[in-house]
N, C-alpha and C. Protein backbone atom coordinates (compact mmCIF):
# COMPACT_ATOMS: atom_id res chain seq x y z
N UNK A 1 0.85 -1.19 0.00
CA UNK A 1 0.00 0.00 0.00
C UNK A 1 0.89 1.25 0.00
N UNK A 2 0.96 2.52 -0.78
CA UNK A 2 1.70 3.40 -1.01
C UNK A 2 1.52 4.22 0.09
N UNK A 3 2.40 4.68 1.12
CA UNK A 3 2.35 5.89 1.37
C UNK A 3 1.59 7.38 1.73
N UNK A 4 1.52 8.02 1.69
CA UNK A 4 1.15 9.37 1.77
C UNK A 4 2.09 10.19 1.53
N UNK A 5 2.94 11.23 0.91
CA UNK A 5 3.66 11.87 1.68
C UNK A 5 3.30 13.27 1.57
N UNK A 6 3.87 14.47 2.58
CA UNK A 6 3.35 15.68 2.51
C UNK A 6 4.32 16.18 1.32
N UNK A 7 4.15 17.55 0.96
CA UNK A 7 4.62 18.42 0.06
C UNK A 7 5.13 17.51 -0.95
N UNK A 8 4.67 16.81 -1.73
CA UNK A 8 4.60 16.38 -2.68
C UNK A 8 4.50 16.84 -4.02
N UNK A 9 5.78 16.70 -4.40
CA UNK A 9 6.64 17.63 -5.86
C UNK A 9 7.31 18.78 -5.62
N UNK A 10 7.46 19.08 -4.28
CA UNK A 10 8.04 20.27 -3.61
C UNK A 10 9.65 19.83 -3.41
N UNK A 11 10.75 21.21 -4.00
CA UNK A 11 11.77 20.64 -3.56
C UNK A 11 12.11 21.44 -2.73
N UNK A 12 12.63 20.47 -1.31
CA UNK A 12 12.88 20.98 -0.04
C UNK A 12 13.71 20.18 0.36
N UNK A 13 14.59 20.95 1.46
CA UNK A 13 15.48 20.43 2.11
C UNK A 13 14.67 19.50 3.64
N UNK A 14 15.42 18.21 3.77
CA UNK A 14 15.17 17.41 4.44
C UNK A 14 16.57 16.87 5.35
N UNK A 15 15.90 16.14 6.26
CA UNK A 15 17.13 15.99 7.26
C UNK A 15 17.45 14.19 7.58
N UNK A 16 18.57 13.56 7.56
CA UNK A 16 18.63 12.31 7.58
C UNK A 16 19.15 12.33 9.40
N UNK A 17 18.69 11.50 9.49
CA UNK A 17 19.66 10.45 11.05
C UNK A 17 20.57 9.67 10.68
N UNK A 18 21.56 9.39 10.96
CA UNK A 18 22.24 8.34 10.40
C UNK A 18 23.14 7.99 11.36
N UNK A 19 23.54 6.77 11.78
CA UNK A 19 24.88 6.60 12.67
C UNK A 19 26.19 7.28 12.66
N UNK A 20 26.07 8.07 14.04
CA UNK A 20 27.75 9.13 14.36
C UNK A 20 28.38 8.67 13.58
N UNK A 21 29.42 9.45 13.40
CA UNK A 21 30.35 8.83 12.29
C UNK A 21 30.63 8.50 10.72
N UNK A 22 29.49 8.35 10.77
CA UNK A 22 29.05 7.69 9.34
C UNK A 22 28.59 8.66 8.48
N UNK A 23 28.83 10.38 8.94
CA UNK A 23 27.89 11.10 7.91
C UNK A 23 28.68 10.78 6.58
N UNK A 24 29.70 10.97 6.19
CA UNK A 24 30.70 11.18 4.77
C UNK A 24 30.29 10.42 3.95
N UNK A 25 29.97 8.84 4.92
CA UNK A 25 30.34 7.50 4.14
C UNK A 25 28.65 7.97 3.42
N UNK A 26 27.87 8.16 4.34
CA UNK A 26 26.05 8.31 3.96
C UNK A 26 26.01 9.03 2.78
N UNK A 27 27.07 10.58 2.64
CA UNK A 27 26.67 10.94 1.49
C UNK A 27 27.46 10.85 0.47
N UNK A 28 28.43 9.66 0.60
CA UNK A 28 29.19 9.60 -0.81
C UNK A 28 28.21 8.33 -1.37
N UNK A 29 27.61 7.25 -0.25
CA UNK A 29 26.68 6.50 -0.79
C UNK A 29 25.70 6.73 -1.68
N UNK A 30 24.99 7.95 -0.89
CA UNK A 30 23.56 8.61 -1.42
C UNK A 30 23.98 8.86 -2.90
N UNK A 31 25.09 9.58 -2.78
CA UNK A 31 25.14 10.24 -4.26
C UNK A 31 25.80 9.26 -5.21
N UNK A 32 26.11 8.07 -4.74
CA UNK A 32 26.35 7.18 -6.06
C UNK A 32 24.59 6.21 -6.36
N UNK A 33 24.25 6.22 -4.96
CA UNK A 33 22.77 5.62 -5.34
C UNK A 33 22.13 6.95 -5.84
N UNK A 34 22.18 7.76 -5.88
CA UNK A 34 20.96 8.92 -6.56
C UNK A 34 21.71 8.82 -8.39
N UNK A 35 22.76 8.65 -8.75
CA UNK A 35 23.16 8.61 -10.49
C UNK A 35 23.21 7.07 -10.67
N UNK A 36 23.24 5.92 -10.14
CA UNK A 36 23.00 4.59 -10.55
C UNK A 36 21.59 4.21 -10.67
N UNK A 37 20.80 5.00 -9.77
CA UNK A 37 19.35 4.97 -9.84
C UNK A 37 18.77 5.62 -10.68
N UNK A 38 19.47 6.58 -11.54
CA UNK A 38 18.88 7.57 -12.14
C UNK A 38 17.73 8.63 -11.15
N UNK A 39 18.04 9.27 -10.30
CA UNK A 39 17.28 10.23 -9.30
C UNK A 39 17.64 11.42 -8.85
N UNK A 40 18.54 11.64 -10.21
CA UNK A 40 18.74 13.10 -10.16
C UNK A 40 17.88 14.39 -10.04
N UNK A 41 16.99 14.05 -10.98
CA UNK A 41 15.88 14.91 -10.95
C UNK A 41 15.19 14.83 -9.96
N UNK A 42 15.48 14.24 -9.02
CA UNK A 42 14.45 14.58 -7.48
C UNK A 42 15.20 14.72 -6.21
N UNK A 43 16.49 14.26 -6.57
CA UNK A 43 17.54 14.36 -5.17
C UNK A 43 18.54 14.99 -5.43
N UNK A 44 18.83 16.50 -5.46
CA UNK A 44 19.47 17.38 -6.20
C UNK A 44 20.57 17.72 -5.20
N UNK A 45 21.01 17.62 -4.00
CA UNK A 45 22.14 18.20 -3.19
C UNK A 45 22.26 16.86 -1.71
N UNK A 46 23.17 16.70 -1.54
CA UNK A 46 23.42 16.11 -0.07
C UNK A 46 24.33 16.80 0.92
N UNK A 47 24.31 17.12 1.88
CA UNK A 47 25.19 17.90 2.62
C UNK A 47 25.71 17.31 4.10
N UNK A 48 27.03 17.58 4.30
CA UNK A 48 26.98 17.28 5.38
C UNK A 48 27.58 18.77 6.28
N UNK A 49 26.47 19.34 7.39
CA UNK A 49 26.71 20.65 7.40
C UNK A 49 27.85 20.65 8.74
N UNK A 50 29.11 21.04 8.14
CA UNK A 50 30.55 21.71 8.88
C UNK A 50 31.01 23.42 9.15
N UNK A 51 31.66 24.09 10.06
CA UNK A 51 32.28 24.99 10.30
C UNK A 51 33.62 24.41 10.68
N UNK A 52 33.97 25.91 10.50
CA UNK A 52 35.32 26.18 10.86
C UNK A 52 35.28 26.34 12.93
N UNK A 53 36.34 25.81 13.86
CA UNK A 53 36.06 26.42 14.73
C UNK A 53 38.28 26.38 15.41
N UNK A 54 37.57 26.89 16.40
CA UNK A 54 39.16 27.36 16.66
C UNK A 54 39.43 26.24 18.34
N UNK A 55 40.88 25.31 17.68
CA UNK A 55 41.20 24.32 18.74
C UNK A 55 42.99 24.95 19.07
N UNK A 56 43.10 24.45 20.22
CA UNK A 56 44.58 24.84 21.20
C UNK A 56 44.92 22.94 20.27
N UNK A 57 46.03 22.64 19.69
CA UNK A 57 46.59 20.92 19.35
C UNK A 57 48.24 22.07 20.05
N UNK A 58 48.67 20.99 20.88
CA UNK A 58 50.29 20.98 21.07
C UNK A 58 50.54 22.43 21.09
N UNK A 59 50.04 23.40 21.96
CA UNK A 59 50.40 24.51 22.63
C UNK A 59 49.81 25.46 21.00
N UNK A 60 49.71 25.16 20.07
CA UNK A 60 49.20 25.94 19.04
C UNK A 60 48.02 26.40 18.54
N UNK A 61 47.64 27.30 18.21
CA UNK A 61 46.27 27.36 17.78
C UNK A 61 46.06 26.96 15.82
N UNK A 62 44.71 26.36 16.14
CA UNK A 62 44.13 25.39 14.94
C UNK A 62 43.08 25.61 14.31
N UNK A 63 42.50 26.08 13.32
CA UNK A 63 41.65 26.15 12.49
C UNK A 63 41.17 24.56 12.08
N UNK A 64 40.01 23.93 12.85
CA UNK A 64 39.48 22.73 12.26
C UNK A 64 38.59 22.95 11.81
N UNK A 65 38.04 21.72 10.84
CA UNK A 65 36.31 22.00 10.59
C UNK A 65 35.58 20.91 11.29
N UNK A 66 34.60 21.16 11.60
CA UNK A 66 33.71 20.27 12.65
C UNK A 66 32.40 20.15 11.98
N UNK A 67 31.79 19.15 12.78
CA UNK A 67 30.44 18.68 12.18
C UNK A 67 29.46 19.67 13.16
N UNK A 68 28.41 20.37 12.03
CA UNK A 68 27.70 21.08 13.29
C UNK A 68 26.59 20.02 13.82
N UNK A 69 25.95 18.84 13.21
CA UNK A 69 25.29 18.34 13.46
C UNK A 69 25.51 16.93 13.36
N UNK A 70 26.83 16.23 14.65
CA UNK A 70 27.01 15.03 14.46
C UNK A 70 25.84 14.23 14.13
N UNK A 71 25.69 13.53 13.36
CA UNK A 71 24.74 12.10 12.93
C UNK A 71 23.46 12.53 12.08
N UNK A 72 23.94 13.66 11.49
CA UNK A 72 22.95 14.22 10.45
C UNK A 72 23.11 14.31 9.43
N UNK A 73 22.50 14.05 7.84
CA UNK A 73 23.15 14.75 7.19
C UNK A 73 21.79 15.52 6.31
N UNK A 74 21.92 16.56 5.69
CA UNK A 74 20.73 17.28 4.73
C UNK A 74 20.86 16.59 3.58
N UNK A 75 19.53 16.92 3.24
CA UNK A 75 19.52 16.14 1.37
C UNK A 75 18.36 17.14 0.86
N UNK A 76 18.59 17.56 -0.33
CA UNK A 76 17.62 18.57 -0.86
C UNK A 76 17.31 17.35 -1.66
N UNK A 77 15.74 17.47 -2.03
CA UNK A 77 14.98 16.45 -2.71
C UNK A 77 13.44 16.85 -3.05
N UNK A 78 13.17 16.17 -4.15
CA UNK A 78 11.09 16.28 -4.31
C UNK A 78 10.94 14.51 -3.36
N UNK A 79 10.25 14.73 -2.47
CA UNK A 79 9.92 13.34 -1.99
C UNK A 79 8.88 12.93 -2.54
N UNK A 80 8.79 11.56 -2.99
CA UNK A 80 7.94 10.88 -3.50
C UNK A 80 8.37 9.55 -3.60
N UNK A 81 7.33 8.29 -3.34
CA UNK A 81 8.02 7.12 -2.91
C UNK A 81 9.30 6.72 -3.74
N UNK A 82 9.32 6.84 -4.63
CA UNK A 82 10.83 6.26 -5.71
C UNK A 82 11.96 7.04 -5.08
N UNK A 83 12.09 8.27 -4.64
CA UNK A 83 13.10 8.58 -3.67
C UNK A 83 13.56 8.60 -2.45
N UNK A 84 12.07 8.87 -1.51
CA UNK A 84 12.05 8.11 0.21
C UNK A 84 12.70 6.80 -0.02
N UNK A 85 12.23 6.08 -0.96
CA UNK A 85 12.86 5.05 -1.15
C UNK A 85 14.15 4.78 -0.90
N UNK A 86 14.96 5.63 -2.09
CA UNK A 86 16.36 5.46 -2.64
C UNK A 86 17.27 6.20 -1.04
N UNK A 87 16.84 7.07 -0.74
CA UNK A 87 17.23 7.61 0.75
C UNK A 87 17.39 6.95 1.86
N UNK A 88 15.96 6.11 2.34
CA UNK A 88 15.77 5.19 3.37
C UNK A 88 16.78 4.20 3.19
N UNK A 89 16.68 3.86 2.06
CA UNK A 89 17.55 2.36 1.89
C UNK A 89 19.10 2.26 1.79
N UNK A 90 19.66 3.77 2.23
CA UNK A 90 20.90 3.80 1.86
C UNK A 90 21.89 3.44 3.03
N UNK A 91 22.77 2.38 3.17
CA UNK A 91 23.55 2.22 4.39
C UNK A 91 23.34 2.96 5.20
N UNK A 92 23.44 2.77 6.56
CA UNK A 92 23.97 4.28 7.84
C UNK A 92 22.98 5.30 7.99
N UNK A 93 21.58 5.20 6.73
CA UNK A 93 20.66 5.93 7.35
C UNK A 93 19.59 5.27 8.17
N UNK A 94 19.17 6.23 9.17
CA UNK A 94 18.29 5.45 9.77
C UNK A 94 17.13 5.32 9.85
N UNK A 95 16.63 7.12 9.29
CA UNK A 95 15.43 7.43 8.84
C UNK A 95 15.82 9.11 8.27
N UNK A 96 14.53 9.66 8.39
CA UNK A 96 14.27 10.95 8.44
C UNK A 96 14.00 11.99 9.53
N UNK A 97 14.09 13.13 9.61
CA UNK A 97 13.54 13.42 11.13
C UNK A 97 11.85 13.83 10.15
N UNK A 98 11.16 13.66 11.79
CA UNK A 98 9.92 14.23 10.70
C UNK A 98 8.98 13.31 11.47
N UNK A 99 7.63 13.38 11.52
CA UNK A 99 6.54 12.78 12.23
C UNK A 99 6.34 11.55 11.75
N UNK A 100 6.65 10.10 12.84
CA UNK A 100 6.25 9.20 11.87
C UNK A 100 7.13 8.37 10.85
N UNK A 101 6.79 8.53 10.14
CA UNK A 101 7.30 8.07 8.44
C UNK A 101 7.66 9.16 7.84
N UNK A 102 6.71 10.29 7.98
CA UNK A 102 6.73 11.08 7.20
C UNK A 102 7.57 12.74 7.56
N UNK A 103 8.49 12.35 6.61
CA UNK A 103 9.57 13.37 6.36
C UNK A 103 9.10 15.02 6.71
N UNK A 104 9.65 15.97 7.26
CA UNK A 104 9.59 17.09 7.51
C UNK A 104 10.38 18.13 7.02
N UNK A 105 9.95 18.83 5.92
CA UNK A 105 11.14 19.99 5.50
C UNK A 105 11.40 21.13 6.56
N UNK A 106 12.92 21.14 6.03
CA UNK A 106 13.73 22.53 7.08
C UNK A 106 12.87 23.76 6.59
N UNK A 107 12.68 24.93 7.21
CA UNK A 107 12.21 26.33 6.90
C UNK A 107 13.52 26.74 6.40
N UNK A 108 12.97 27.51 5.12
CA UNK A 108 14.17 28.65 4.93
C UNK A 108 14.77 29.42 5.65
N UNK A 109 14.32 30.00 6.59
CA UNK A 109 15.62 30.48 7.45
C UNK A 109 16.09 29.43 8.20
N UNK A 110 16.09 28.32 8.51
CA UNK A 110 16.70 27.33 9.19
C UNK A 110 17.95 26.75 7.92
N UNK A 111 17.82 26.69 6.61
CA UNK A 111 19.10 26.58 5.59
C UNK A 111 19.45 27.82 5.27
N UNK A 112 19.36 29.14 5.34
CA UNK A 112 20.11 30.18 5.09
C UNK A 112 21.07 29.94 6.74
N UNK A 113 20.82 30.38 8.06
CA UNK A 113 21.68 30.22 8.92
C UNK A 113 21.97 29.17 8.94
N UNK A 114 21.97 28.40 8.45
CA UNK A 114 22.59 26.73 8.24
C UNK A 114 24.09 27.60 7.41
N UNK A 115 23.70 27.55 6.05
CA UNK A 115 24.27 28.26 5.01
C UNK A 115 25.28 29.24 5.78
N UNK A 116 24.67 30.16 6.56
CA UNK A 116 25.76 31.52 6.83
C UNK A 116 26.80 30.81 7.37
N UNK A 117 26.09 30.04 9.31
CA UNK A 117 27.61 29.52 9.79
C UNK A 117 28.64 28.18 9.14
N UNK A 118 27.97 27.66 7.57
CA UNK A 118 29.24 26.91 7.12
C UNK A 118 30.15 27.91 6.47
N UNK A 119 29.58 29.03 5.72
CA UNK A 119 29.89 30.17 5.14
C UNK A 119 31.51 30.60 5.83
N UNK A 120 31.32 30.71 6.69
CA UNK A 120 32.45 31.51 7.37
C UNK A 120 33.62 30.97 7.53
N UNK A 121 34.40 32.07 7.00
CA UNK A 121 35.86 31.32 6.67
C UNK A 121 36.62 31.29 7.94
N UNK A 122 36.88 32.36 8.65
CA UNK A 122 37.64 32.52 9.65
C UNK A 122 36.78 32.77 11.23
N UNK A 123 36.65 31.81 11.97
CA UNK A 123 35.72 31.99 13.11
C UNK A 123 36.09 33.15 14.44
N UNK A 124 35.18 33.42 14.77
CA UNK A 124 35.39 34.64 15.66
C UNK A 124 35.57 33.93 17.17
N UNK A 125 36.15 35.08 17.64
CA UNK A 125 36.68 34.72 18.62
C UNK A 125 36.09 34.87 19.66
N UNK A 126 35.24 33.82 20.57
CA UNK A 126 34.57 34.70 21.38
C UNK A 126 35.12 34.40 23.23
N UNK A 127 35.89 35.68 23.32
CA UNK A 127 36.07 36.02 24.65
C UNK A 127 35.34 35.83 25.88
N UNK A 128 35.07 35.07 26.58
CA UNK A 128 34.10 35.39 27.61
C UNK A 128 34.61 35.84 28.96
N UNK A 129 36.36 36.45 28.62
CA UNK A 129 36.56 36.56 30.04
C UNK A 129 37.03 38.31 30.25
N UNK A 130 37.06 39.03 30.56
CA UNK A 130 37.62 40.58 30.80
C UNK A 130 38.32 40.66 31.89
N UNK A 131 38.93 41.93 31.97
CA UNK A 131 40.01 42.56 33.08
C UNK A 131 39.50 42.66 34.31
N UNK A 132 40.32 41.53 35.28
CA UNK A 132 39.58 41.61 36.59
C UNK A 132 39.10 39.99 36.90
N UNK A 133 39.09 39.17 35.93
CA UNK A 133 37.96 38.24 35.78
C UNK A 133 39.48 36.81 36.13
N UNK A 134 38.96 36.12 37.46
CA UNK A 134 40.36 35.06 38.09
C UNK A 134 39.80 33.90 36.90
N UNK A 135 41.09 33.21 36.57
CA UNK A 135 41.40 32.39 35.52
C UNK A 135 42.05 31.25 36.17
N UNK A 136 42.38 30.19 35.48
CA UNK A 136 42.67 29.28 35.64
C UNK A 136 43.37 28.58 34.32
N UNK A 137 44.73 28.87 34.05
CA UNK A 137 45.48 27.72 32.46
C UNK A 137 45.06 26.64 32.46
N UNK A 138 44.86 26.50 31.60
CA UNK A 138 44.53 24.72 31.18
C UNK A 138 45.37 24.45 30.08
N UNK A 139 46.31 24.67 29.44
CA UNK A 139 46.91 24.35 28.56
C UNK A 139 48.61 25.26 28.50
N UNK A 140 49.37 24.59 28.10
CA UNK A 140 50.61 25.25 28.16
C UNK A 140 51.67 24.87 29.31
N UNK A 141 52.93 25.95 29.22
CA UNK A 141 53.99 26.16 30.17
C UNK A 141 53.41 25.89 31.66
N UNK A 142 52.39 27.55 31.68
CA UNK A 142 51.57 27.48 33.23
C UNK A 142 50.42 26.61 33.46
N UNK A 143 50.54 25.09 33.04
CA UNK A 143 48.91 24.65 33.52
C UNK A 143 48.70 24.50 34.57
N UNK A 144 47.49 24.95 34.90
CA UNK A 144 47.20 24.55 36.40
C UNK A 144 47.69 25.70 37.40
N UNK A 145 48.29 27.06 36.57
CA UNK A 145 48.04 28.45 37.37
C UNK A 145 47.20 28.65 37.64
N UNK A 146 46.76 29.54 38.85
CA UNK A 146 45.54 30.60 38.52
C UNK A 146 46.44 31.72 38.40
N UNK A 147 45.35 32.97 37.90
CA UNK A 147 45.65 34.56 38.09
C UNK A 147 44.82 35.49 37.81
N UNK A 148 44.80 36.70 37.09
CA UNK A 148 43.68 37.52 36.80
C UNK A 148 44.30 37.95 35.76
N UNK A 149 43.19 38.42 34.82
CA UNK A 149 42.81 39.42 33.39
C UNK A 149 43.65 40.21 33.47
N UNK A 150 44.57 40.62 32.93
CA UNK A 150 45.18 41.78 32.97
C UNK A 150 44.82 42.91 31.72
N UNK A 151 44.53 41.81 30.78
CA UNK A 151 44.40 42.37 29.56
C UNK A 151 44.16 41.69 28.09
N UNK A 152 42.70 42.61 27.11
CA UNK A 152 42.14 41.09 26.58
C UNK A 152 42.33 42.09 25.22
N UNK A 153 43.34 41.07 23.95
CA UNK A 153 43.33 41.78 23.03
C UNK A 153 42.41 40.64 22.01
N UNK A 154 40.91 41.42 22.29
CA UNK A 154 39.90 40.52 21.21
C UNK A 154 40.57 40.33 19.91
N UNK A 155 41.17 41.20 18.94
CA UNK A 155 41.49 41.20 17.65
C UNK A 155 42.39 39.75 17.32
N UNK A 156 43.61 39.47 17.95
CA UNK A 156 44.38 38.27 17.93
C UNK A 156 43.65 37.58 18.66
N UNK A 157 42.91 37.48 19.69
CA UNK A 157 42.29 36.39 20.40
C UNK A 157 43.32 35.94 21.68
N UNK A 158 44.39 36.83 21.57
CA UNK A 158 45.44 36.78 23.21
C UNK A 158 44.63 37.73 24.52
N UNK A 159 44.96 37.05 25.74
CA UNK A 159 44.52 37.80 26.70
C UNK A 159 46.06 37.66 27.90
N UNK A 160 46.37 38.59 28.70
CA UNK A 160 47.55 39.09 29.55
C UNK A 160 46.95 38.64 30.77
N UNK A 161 47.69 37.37 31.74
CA UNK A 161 47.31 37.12 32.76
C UNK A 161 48.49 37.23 33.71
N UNK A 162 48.29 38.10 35.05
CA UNK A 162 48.85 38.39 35.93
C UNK A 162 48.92 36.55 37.03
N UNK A 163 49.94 36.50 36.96
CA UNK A 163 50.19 34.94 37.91
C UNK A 163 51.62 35.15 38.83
N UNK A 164 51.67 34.33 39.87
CA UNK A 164 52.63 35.05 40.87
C UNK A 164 53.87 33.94 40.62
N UNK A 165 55.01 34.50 40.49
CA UNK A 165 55.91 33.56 39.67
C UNK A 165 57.03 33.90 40.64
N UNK A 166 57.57 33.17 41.28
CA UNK A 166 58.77 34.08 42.25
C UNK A 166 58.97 34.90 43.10
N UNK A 167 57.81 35.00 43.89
CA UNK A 167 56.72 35.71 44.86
C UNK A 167 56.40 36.93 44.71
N UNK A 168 56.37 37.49 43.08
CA UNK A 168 55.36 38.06 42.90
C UNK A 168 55.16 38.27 41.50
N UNK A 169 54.09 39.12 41.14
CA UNK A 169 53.07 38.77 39.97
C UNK A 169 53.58 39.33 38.19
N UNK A 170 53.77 38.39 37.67
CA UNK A 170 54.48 38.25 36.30
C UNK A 170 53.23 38.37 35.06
N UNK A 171 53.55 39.20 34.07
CA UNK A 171 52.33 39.22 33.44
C UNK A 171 52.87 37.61 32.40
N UNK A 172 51.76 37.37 31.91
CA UNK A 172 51.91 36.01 30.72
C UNK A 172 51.26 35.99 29.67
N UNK A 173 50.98 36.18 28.38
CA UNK A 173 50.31 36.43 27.34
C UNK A 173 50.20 34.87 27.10
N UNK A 174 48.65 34.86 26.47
CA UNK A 174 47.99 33.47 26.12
C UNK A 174 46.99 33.76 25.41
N UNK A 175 47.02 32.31 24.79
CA UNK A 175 45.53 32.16 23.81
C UNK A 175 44.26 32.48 24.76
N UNK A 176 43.13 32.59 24.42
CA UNK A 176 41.86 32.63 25.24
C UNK A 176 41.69 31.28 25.51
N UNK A 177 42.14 30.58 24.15
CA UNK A 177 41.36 29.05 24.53
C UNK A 177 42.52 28.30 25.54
N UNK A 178 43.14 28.84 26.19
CA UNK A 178 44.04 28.25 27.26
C UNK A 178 43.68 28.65 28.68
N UNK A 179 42.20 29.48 28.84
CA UNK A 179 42.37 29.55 30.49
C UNK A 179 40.82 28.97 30.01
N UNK A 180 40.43 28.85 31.91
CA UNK A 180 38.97 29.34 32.13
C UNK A 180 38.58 29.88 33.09
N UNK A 181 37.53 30.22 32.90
CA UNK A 181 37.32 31.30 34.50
C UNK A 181 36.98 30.27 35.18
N UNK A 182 37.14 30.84 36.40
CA UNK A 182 37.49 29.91 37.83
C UNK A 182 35.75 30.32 38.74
């Protein structure tokens, strides 16, 4: 017995589940089953949505890209059973999100800010600590100091922490992503 499905001939972006890990493998699958199947014309994009974000590896700072939505991946598509089909049945997926059986498209502003934060080339830096504000290193020479803010240069993403080094207080320049507030 066929189905139902909503927005039917509508192309919209949709959202898969699929086992952690497994997004890459899901959409290099999808997209060899969407041209062996011939289902181009209804399954037009697969995504797996990443940013840029900023990691401390071996005292350095790192530009990685990350998954914003481990165990997800998007698929722009017209749903209609010959493609729920070709989707459902693809390794590592597990379903759709969506009521049921039945699949649920993203709102346009939910894929434009999708869109903006993969968009961004260089991620911002966000400070949460100011002058005055007791810290704690977690990474580096001083781990496991405390001290205070001395001074936060947002632009590089360094902040100046006062720590008592020889009985008394030494300034130390550091990444942000090397303390936390205490």
């Amino acid at each position: 017995m066929p189905r139902q499905i909503l927005h039917q001939g509508e192309k919209n972006w949709y959202v898969l589940h699929t086992y952690s890990g497994y997004e890459e493998n899901v959409k290099r699958n999808l997209e060899q089953r969407i041209e062996s199947m011939d289902m181009i014309d209804k399954i037009f994009q697969v995504l797996v949505p990443t940013e840029n974000k900023i990691k401390i590896k071996g005292g350095k700072r790192q530009i990685v890209r990350e998954k914003i939505f481990p165990g997800y991946v998007l698929v722009q598509m017209i749903v209609d059973d010959a493609s729920w089909y070709v989707v459902r049945n693809t390794p590592n997926v597990t379903g759709f999100i969506g009521s049921g059986t039945l699949p649920i498209p993203l709102s346009e502003n939910e894929i434009k800010e999708l869109q903006r934060r993969m968009g961004v080339k260089e991620p911002k830096y966000k400070i949460n600590v100011s002058v005055g504000t007791p810290v704690k290193i977690t990474d580096g020479p001083f781990k496991e100091i405390e001290g205070r803010v001395s001074d936060v240069d947002e632009a590089r993403g360094k902040i100046k922490v006062m720590v008592q080094m020889f009985g008394r207080e030494t300034p130390v320049e550091l990444d942000f992503l090397q303390v936390k507030k205490i």
